[in-house]
Protein backbone atom coordinates (compact mmCIF):
# COMPACT_ATOMS: atom_id res chain seq x y z
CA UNK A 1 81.48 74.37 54.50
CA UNK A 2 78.58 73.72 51.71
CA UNK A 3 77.08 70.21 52.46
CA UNK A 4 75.94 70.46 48.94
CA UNK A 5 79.77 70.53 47.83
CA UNK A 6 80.76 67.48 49.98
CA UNK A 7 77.50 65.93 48.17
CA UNK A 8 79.25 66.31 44.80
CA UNK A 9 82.88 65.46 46.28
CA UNK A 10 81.10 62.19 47.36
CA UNK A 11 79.48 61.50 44.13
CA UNK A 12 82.22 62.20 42.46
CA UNK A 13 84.25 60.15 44.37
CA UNK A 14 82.14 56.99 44.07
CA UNK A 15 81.21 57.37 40.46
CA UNK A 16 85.18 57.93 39.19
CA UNK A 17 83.59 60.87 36.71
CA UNK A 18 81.99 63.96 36.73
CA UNK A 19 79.16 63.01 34.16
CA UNK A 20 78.10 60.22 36.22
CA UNK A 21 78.06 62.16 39.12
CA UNK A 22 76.21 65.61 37.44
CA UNK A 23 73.74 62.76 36.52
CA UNK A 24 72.59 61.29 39.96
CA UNK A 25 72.31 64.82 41.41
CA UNK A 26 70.22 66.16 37.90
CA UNK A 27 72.94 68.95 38.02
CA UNK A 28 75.10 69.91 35.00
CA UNK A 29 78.67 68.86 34.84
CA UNK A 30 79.91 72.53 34.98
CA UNK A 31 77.52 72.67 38.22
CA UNK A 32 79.44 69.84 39.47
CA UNK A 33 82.59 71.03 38.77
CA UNK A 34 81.98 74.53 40.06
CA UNK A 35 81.17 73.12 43.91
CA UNK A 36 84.20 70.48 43.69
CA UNK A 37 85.94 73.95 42.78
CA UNK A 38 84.88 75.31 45.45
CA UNK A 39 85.57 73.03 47.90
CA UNK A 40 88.94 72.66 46.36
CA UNK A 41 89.42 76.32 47.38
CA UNK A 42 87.97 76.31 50.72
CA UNK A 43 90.31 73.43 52.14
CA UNK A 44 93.52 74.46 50.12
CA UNK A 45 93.94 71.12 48.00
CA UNK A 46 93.08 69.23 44.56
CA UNK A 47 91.07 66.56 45.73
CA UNK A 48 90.98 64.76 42.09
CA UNK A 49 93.49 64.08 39.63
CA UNK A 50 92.13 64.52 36.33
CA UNK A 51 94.00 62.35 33.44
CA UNK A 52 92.03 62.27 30.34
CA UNK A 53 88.65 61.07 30.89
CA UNK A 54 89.87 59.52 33.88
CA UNK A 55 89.02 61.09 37.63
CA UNK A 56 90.82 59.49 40.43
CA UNK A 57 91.28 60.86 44.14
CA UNK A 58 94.41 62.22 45.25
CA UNK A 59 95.70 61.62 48.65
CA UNK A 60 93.64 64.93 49.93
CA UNK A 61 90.64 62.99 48.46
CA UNK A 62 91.12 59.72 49.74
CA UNK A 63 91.69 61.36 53.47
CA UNK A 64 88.63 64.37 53.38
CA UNK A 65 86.36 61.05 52.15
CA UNK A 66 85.54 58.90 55.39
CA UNK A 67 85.14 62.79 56.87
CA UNK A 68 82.81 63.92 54.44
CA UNK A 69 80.81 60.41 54.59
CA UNK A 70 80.57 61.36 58.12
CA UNK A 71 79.82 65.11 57.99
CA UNK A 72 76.51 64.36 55.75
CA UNK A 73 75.70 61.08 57.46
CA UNK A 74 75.04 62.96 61.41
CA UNK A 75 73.40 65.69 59.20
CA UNK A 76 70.84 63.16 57.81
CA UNK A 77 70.70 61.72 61.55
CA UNK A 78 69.98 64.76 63.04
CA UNK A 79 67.22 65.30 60.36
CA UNK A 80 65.88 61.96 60.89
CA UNK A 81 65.75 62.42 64.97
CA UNK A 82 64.17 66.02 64.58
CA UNK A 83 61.23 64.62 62.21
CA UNK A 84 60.01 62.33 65.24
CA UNK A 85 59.37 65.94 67.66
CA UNK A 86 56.64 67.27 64.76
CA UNK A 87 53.11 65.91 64.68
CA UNK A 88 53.36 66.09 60.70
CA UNK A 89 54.73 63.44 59.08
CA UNK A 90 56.93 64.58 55.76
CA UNK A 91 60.34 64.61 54.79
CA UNK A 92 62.32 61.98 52.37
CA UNK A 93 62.28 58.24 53.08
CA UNK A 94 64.66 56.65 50.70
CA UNK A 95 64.12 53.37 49.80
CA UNK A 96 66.12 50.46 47.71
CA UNK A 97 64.13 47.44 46.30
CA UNK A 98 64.71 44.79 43.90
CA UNK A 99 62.54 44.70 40.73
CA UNK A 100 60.46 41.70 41.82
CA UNK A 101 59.63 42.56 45.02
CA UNK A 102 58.87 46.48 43.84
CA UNK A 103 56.46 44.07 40.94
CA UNK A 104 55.03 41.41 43.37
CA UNK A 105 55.42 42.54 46.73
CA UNK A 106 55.32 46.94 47.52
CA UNK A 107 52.35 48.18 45.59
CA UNK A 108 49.56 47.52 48.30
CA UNK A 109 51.66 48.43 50.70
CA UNK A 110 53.10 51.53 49.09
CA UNK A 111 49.78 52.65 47.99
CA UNK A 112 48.39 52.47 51.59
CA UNK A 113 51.38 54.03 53.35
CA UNK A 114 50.90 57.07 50.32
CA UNK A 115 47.17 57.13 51.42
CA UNK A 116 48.31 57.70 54.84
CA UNK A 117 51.04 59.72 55.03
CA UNK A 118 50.57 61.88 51.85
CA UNK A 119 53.53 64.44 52.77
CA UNK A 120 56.37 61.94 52.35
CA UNK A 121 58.56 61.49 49.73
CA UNK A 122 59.25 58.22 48.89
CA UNK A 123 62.69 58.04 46.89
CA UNK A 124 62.95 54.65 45.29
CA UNK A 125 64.98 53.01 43.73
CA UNK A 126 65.18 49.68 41.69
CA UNK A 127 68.33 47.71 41.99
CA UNK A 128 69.84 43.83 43.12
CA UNK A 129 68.91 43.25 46.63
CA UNK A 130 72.74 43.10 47.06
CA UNK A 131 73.59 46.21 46.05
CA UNK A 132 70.36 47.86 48.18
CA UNK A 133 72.10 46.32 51.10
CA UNK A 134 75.25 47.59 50.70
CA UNK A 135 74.03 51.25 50.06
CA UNK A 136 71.90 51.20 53.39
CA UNK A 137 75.08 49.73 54.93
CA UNK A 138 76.97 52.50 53.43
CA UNK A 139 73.99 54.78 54.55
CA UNK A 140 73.27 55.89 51.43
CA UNK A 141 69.59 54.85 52.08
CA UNK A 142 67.58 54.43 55.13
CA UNK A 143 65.96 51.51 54.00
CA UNK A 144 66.26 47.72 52.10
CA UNK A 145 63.08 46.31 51.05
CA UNK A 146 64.87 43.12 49.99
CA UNK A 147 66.18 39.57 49.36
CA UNK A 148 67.28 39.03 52.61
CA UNK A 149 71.34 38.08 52.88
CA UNK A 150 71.62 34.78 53.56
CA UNK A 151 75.20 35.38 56.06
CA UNK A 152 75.05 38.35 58.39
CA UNK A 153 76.22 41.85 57.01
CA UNK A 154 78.25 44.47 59.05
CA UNK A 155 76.02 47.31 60.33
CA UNK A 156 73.08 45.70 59.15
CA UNK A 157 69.71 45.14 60.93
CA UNK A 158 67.40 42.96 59.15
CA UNK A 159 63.50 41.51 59.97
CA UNK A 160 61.91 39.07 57.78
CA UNK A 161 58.65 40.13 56.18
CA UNK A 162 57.74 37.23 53.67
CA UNK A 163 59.15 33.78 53.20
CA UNK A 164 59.46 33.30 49.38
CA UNK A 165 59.24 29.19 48.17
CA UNK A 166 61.28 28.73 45.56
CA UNK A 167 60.21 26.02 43.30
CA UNK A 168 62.02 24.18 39.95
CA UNK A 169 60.16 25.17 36.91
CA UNK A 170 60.10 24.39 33.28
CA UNK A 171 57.77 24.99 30.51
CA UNK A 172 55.14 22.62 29.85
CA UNK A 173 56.55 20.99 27.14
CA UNK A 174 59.80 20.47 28.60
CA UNK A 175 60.82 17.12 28.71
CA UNK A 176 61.22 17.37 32.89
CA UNK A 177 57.41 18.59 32.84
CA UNK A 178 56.20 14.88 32.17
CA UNK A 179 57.53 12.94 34.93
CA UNK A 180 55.75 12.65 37.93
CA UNK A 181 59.20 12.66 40.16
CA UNK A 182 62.40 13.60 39.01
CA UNK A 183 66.22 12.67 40.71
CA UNK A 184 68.54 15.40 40.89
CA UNK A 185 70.79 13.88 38.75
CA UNK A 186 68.13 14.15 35.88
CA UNK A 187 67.87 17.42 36.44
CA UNK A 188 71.61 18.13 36.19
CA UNK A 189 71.69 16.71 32.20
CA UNK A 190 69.43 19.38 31.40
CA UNK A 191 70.36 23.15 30.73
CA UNK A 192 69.95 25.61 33.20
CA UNK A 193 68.87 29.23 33.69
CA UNK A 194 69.60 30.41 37.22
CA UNK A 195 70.06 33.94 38.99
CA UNK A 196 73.06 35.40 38.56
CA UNK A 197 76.07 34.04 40.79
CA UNK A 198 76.31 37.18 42.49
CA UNK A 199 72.87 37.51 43.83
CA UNK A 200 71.28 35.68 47.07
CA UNK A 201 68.92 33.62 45.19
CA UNK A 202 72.10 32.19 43.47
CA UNK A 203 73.35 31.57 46.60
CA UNK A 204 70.65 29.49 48.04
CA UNK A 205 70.38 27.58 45.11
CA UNK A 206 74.18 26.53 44.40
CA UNK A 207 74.15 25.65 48.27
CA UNK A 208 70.93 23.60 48.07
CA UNK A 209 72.45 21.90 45.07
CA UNK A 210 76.26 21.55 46.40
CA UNK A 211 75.11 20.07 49.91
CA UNK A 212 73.50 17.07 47.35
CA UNK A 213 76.85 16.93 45.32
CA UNK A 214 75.31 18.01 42.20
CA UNK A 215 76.33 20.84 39.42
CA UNK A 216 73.79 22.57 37.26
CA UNK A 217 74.79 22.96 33.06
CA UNK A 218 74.01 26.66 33.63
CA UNK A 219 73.04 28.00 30.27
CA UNK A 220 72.81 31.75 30.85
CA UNK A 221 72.13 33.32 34.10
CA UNK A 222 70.63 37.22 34.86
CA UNK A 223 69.63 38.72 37.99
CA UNK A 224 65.97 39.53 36.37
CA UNK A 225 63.64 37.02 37.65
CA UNK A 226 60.65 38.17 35.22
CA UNK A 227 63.25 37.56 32.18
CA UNK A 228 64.08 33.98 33.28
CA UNK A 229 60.58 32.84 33.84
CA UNK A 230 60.08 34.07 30.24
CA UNK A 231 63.26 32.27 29.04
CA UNK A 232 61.94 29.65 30.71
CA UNK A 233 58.33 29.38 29.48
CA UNK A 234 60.19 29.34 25.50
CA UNK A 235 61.50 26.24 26.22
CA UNK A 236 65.39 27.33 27.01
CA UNK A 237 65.88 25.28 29.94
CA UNK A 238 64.85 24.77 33.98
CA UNK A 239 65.20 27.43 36.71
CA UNK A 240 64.33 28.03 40.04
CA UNK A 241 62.12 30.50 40.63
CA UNK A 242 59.64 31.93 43.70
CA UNK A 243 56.31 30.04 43.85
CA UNK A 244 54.00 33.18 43.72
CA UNK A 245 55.30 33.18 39.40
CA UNK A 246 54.02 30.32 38.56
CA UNK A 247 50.79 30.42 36.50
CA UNK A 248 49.98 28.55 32.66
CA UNK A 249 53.48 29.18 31.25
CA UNK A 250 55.47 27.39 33.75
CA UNK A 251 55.47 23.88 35.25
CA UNK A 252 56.76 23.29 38.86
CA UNK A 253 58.99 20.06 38.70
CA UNK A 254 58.58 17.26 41.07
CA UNK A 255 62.15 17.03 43.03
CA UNK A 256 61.43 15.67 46.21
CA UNK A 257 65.25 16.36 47.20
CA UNK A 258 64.88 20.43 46.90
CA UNK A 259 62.70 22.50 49.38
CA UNK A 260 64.23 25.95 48.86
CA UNK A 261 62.58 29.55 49.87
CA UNK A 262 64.27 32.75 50.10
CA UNK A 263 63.44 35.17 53.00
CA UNK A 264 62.29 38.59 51.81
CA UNK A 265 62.00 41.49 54.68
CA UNK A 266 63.89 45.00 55.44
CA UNK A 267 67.33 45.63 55.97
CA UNK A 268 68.91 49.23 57.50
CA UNK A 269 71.90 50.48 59.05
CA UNK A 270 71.89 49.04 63.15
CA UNK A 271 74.08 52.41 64.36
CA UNK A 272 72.10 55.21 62.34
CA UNK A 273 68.78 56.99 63.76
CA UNK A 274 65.24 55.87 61.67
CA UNK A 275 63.46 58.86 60.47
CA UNK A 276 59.69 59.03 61.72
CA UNK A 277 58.31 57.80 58.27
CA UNK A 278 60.97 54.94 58.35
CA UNK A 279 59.16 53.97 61.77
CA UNK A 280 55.79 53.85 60.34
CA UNK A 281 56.62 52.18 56.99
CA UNK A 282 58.16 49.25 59.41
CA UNK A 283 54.93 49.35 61.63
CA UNK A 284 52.67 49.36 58.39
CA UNK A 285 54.45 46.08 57.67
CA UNK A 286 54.22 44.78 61.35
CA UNK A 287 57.59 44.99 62.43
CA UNK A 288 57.61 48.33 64.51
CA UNK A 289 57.40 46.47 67.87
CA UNK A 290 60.83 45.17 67.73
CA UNK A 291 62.81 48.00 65.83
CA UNK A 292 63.08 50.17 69.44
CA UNK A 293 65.01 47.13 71.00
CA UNK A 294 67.05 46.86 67.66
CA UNK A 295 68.47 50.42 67.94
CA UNK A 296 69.14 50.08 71.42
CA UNK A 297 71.05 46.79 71.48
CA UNK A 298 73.36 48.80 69.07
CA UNK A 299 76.22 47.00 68.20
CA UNK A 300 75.33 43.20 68.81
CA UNK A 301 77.07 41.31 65.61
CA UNK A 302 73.83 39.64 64.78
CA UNK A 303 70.74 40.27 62.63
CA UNK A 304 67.19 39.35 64.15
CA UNK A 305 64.76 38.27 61.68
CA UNK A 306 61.16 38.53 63.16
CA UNK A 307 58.71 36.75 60.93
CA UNK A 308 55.07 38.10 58.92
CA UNK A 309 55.11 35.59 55.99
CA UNK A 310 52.59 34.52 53.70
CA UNK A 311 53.54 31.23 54.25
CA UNK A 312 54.89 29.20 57.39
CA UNK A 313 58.77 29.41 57.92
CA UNK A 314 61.06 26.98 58.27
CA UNK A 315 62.91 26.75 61.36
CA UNK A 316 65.90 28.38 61.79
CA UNK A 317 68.96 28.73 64.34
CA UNK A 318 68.14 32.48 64.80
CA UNK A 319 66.09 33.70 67.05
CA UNK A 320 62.37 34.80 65.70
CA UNK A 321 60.34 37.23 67.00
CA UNK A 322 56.74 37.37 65.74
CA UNK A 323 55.17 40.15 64.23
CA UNK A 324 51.72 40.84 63.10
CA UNK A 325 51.12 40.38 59.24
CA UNK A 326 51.24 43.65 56.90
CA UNK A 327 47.64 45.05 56.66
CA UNK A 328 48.22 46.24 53.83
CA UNK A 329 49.83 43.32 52.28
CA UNK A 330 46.60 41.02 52.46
């Protein structure tokens, strides 16, 4: 059976529409509809319903799909393990990444890890933190280079690179910019711009405002941090942002009561084999010692965060193993 046909049955599949799917795999939609054809034929069943411009499994579908997930998953495994018995380092290491941290974060250590290992491919790509973790967990992509999640996720390793303070901002002619300490209730009567609810950042604020019983007037919210901190620099309202954005446009509010961060680190799939370039991208950013013991502990329900921040971390119930800082991250 064609792995490339099961490629398109799963894209397909998790895209509801042949366009989509033609789109992510830079094939034409006859292409695509020529290998779910001929998978069709091989296995002796329609494995979509077509009605209209709608494309919906039938039961065939919905039973070949946690097969086919698994067919092209131990194939990427067994690619992965084989890269390790070469002395050259090549091959595809597929990455997700949020915007920010791709902006703030990657490019020194991206451009060293290129310098180094010229023959890999790095496949990136830009999306929520949320979503990154749920396609590595899905393993769709070897690795997260994210927003940490702030409850364990099934399947998921993660190691904490960078803590990320979070400050309040405003601009600097916002009414909240010229007190010298501010109650949380103040800050409550004023509009709002905030991550949107679905993200983690969201998620660490709401709780860090709930525990203190208050409830922000959000105005808008988005999950683009570099489009709030220019919302917020025009004078729309207050947000909550990472420390490392502030500079002449934004003021950091005095709120004694708040001392947020977010932790930002890597995130991939605890049962699946690392590819060789996976290993070294994880020791470039000091975390290779403890990845070994990760892969054999397996199944243990638990993430283990080890810690190379910029700044200290705050203490946490978890169990932190330390890790040399990033060189290339200095």
């Amino acid at each position: 059976m064609d792995t490339q046909n099961l490629s398109a049955f799963l894209e397909v599949a998790g895209a509801a529409s042949f366009s989509t799917a033609a789109e992510r795999l830079h094939l034409s939609q006859p292409a695509v509809s020529k290998r779910i054809a001929a998978l069709e034929q091989q296995l002796g069943a329609a494995l979509f319903d077509r009605v209209g411009r709608q494309v919906m499994l039938t039961d065939a579908g919905r039973t070949l799909l946690p097969y086919a997930h698994r067919v092209l998953q131990d194939i990427e495994d067994g690619r992965r393990a084989l890269s390790h018995l070469t002395g050259r380092v090549g091959g595809r290491l597929s990455i997700g990444t949020s915007h920010h941290i791709g902006l703030h974060r990657l490019p020194p250590v991206l451009r060293a890890f290129t310098a180094a290992y010229p023959d890999v491919d790095l496949d990136l790509h830009f999306m929520d933190s949320e979503d990154a973790c749920e396609a590595v967990a899905r393993g769709e992509l070897e690795l997260g280079i994210v927003t940490l999640p702030t409850q364990p996720v099934a399947n998921l390793e993660t190691r904490l690179v960078w803590a990320d303070p979070l400050a309040v901002v405003a601009a600097p002619r916002h009414p909240l910019a010229q007190r010298r300490t501010l109650r949380l209730t103040e800050l409550a009567a004023h509009p709002a711009l905030l991550p949107d609810e679905h993200t983690y950042t969201h998620r660490i604020v709401k709780a860090a405002l709930q525990e203190r019983g208050v409830v922000p007037r959000i105005r808008l919210a988005t999950n683009y941090l570099e489009t709030l901190k220019m919302l917020v620099a025009i004078g729309l309202g207050w947000s909550v942002l990472p420390r490392s954005m502030l500079d002449a446009s934004l003021r950091a509010l005095p709120v004694p009561e708040l001392n947020m961060r977010r932790d930002l680190g890597v995130a991939w799939h605890r049962r699946r084999t690392l590819s060789a370039p996976a290993h070294l991208l994880l020791k470039q950013l000091g975390l290779a010692g403890s990845i070994g013991a990760a892969q054999a502990r397996g199944s243990k329900p638990n993430s283990v965060r080890s810690e190379t921040s910029d700044s200290p971390a705050t203490a946490s119930s978890q169990k932190h193993r330390p890790a040399k800082p990033p060189q290339a991250a200095r």
